[in-house]
PDB file of N, CA and C in Angstrom:
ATOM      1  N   UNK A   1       0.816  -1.203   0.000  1.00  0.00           N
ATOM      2  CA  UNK A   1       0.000   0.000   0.000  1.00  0.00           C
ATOM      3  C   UNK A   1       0.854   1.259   0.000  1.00  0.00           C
ATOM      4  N   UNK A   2       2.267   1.317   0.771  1.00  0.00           N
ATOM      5  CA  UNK A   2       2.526   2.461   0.851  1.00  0.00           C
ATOM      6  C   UNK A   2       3.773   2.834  -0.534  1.00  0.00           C
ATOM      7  N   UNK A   3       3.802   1.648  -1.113  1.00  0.00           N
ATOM      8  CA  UNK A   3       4.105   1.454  -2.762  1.00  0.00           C
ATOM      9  C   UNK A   3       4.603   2.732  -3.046  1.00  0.00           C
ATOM     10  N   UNK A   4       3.874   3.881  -3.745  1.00  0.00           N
ATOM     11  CA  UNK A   4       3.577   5.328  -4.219  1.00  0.00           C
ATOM     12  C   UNK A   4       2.798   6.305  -3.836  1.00  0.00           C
ATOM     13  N   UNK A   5       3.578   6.142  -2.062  1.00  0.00           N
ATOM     14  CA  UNK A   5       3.651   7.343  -1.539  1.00  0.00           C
ATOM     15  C   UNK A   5       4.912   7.883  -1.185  1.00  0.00           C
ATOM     16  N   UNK A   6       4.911   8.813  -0.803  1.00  0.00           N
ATOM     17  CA  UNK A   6       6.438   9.167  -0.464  1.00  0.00           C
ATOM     18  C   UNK A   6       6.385   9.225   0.818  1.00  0.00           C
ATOM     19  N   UNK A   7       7.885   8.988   0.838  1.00  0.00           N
ATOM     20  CA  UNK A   7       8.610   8.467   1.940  1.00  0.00           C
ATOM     21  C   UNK A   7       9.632   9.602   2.811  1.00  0.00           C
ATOM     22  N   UNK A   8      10.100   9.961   4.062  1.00  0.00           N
ATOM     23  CA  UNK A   8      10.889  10.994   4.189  1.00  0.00           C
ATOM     24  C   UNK A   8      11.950  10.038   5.474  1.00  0.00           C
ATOM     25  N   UNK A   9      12.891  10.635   5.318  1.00  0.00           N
ATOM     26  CA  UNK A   9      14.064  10.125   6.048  1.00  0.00           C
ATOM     27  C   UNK A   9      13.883  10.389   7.722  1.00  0.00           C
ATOM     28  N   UNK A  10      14.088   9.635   8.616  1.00  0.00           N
ATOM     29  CA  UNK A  10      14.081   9.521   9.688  1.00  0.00           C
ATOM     30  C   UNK A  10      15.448  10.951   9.943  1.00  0.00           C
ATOM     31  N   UNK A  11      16.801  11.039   9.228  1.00  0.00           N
ATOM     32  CA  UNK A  11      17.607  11.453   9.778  1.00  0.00           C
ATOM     33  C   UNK A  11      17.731  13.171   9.192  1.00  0.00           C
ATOM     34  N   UNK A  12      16.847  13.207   8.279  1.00  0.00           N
ATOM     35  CA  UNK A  12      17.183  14.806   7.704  1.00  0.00           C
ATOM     36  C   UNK A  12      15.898  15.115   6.541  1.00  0.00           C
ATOM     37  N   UNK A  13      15.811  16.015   6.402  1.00  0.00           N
ATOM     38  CA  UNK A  13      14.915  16.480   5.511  1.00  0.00           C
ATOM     39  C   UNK A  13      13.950  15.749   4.413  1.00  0.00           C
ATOM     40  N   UNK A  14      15.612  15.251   3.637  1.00  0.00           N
ATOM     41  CA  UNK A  14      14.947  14.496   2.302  1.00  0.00           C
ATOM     42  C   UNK A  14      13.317  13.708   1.755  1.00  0.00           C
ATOM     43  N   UNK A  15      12.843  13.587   1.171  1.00  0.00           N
ATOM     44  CA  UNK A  15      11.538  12.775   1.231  1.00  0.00           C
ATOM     45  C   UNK A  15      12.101  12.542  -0.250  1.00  0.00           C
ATOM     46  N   UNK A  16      11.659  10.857  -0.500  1.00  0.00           N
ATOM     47  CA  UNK A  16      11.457  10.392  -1.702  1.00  0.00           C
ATOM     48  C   UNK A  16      10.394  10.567  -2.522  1.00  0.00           C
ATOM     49  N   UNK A  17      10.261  11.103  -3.209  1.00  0.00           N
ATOM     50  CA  UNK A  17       8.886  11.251  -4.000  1.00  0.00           C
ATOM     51  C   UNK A  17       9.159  10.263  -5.428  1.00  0.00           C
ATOM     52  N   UNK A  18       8.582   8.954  -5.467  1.00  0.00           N
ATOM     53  CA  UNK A  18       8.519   8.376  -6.716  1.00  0.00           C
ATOM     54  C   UNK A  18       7.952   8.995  -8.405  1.00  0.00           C
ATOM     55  N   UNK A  19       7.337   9.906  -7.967  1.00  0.00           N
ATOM     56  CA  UNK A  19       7.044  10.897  -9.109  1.00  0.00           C
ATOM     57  C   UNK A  19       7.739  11.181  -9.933  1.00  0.00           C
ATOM     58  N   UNK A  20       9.419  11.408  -8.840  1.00  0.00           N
ATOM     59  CA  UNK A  20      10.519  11.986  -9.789  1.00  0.00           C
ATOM     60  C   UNK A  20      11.486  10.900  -9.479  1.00  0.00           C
ATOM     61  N   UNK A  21      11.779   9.738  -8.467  1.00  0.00           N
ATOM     62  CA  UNK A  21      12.460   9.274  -8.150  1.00  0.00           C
ATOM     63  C   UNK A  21      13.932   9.493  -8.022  1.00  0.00           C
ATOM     64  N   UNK A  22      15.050   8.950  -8.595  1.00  0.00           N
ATOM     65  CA  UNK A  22      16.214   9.537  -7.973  1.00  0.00           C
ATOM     66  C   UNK A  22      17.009   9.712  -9.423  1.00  0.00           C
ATOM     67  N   UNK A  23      16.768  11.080 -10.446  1.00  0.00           N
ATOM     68  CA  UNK A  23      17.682  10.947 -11.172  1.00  0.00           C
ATOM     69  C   UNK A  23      19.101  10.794 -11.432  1.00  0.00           C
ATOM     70  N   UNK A  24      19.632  11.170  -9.827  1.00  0.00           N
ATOM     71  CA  UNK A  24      21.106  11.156 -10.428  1.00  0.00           C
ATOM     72  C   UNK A  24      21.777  10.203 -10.346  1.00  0.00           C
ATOM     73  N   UNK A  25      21.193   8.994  -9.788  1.00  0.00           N
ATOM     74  CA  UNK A  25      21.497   7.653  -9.777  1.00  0.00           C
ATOM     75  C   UNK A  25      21.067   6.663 -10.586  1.00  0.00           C
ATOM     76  N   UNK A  26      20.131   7.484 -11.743  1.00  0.00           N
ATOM     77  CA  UNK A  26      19.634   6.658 -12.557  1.00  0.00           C
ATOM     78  C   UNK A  26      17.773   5.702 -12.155  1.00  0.00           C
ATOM     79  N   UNK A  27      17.274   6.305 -11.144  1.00  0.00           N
ATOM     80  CA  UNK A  27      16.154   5.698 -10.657  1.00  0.00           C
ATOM     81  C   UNK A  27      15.421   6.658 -12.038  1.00  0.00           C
ATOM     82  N   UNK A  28      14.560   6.131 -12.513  1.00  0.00           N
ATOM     83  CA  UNK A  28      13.407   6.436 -13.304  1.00  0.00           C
ATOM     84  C   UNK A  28      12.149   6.960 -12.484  1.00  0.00           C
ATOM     85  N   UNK A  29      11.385   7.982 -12.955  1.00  0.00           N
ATOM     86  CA  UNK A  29       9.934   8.919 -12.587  1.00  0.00           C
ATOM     87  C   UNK A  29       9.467   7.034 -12.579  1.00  0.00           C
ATOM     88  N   UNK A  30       8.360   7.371 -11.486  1.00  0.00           N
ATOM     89  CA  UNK A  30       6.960   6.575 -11.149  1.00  0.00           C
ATOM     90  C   UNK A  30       8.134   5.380 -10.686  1.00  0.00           C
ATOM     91  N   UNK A  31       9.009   5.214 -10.032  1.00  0.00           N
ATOM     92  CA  UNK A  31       9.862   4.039  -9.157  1.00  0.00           C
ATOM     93  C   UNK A  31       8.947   4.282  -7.698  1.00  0.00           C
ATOM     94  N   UNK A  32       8.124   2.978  -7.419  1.00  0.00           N
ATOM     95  CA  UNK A  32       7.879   3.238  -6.536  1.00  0.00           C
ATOM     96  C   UNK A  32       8.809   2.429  -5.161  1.00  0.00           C
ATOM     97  N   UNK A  33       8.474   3.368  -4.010  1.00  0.00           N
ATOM     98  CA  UNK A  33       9.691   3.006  -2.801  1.00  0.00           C
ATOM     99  C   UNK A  33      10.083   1.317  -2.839  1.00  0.00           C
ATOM    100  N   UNK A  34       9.082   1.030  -2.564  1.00  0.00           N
ATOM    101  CA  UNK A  34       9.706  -0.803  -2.465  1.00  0.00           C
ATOM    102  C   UNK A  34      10.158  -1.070  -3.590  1.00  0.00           C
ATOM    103  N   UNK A  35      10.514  -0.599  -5.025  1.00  0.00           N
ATOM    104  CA  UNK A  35      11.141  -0.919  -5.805  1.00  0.00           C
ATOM    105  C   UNK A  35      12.598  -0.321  -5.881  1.00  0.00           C
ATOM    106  N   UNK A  36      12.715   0.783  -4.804  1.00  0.00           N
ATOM    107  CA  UNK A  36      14.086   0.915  -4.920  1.00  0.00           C
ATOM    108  C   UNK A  36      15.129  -0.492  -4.786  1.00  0.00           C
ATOM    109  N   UNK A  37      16.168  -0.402  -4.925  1.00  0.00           N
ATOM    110  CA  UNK A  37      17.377  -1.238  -4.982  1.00  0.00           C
ATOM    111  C   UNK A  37      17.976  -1.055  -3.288  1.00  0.00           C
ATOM    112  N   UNK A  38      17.925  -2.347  -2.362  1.00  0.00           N
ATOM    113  CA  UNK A  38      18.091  -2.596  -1.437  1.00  0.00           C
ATOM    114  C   UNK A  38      19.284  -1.915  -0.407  1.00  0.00           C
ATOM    115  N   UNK A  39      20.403  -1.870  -1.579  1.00  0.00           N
ATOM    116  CA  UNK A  39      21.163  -0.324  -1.112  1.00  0.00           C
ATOM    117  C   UNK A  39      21.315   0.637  -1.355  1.00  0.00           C
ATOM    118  N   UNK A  40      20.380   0.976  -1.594  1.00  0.00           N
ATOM    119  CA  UNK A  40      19.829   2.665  -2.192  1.00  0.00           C
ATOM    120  C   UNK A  40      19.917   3.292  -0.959  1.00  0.00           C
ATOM    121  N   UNK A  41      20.317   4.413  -0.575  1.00  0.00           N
ATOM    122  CA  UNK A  41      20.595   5.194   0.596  1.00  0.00           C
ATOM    123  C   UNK A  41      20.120   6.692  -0.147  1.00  0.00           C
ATOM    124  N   UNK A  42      19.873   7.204   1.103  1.00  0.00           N
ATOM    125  CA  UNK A  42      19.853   8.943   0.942  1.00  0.00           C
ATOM    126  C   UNK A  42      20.200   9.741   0.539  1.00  0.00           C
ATOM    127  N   UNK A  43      20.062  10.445  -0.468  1.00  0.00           N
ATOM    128  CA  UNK A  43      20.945  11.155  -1.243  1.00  0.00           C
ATOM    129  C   UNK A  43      21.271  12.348  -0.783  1.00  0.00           C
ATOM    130  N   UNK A  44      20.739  12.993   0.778  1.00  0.00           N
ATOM    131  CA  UNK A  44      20.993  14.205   1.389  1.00  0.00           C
ATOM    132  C   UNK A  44      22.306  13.453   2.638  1.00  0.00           C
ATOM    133  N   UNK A  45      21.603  12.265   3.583  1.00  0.00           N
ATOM    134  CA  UNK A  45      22.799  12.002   4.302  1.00  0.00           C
ATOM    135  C   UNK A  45      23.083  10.711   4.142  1.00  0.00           C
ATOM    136  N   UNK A  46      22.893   9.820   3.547  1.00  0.00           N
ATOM    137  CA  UNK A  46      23.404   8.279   3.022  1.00  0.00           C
ATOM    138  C   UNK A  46      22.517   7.479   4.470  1.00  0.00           C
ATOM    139  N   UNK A  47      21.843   7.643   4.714  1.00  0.00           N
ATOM    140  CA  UNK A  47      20.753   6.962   6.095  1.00  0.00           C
ATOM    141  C   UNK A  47      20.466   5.703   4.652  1.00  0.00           C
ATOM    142  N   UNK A  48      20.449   4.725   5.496  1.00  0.00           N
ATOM    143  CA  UNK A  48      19.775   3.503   4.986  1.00  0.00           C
ATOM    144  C   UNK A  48      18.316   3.315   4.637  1.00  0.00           C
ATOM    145  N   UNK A  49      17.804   2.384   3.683  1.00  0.00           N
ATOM    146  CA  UNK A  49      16.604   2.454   3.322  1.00  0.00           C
ATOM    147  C   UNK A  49      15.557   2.258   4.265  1.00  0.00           C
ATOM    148  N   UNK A  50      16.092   1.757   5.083  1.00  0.00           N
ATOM    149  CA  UNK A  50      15.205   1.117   6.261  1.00  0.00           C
ATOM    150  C   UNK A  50      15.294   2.458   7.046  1.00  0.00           C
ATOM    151  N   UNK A  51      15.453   3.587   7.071  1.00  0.00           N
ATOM    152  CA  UNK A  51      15.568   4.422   7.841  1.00  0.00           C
ATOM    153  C   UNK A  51      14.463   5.415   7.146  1.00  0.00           C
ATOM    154  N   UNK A  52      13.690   4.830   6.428  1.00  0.00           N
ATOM    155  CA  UNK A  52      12.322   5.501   5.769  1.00  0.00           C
ATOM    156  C   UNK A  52      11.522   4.926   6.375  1.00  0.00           C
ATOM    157  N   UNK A  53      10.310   6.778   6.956  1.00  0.00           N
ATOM    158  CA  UNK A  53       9.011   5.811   6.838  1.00  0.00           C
ATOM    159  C   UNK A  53       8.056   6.507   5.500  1.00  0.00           C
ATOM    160  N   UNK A  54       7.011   5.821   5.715  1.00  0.00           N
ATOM    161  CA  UNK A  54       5.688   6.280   4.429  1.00  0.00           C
ATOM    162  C   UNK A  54       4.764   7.574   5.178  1.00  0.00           C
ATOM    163  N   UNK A  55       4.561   8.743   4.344  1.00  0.00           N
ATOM    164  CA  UNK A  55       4.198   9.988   5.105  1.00  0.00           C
ATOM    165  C   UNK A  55       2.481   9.591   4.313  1.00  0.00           C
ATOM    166  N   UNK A  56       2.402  10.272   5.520  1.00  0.00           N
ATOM    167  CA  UNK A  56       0.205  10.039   5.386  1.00  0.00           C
ATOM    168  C   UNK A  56      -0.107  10.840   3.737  1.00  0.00           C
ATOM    169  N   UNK A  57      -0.579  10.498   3.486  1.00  0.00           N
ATOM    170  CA  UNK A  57      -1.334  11.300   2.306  1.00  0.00           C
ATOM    171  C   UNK A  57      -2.129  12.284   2.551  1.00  0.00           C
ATOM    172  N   UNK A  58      -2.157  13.563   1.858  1.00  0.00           N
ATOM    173  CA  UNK A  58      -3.161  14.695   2.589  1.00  0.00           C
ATOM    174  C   UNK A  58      -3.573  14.978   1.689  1.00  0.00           C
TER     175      UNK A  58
END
């Protein structure tokens, strides 16, 4: 369920938004979170994936 929503980092700002996913690593628009790649880390402070949670939808 929480598939394609976005996600924001426990340790700093960042939020993943699959919309745009992670171009500079090569993630493609509409990647949703559980499809990232298992060591995909933060691109603001390198926090681990598991250090995401899923933000409510408003």
């Amino acid at each position: 369920m929480s598939e394609m929503m976005n996600h924001r980092c426990m340790y700093c700002t960042f939020v993943y938004d699959p919309s745009f996913g992670d171009p500079e690593i090569g993630i493609p628009e509409n990647t949703s979170f559980d499809d990232l790649p298992e060591d995909w880390i933060c691109p603001e402070c390198g926090a681990n994936k598991d250090d995401f949670k899923p933000m409510a939808k408003i």
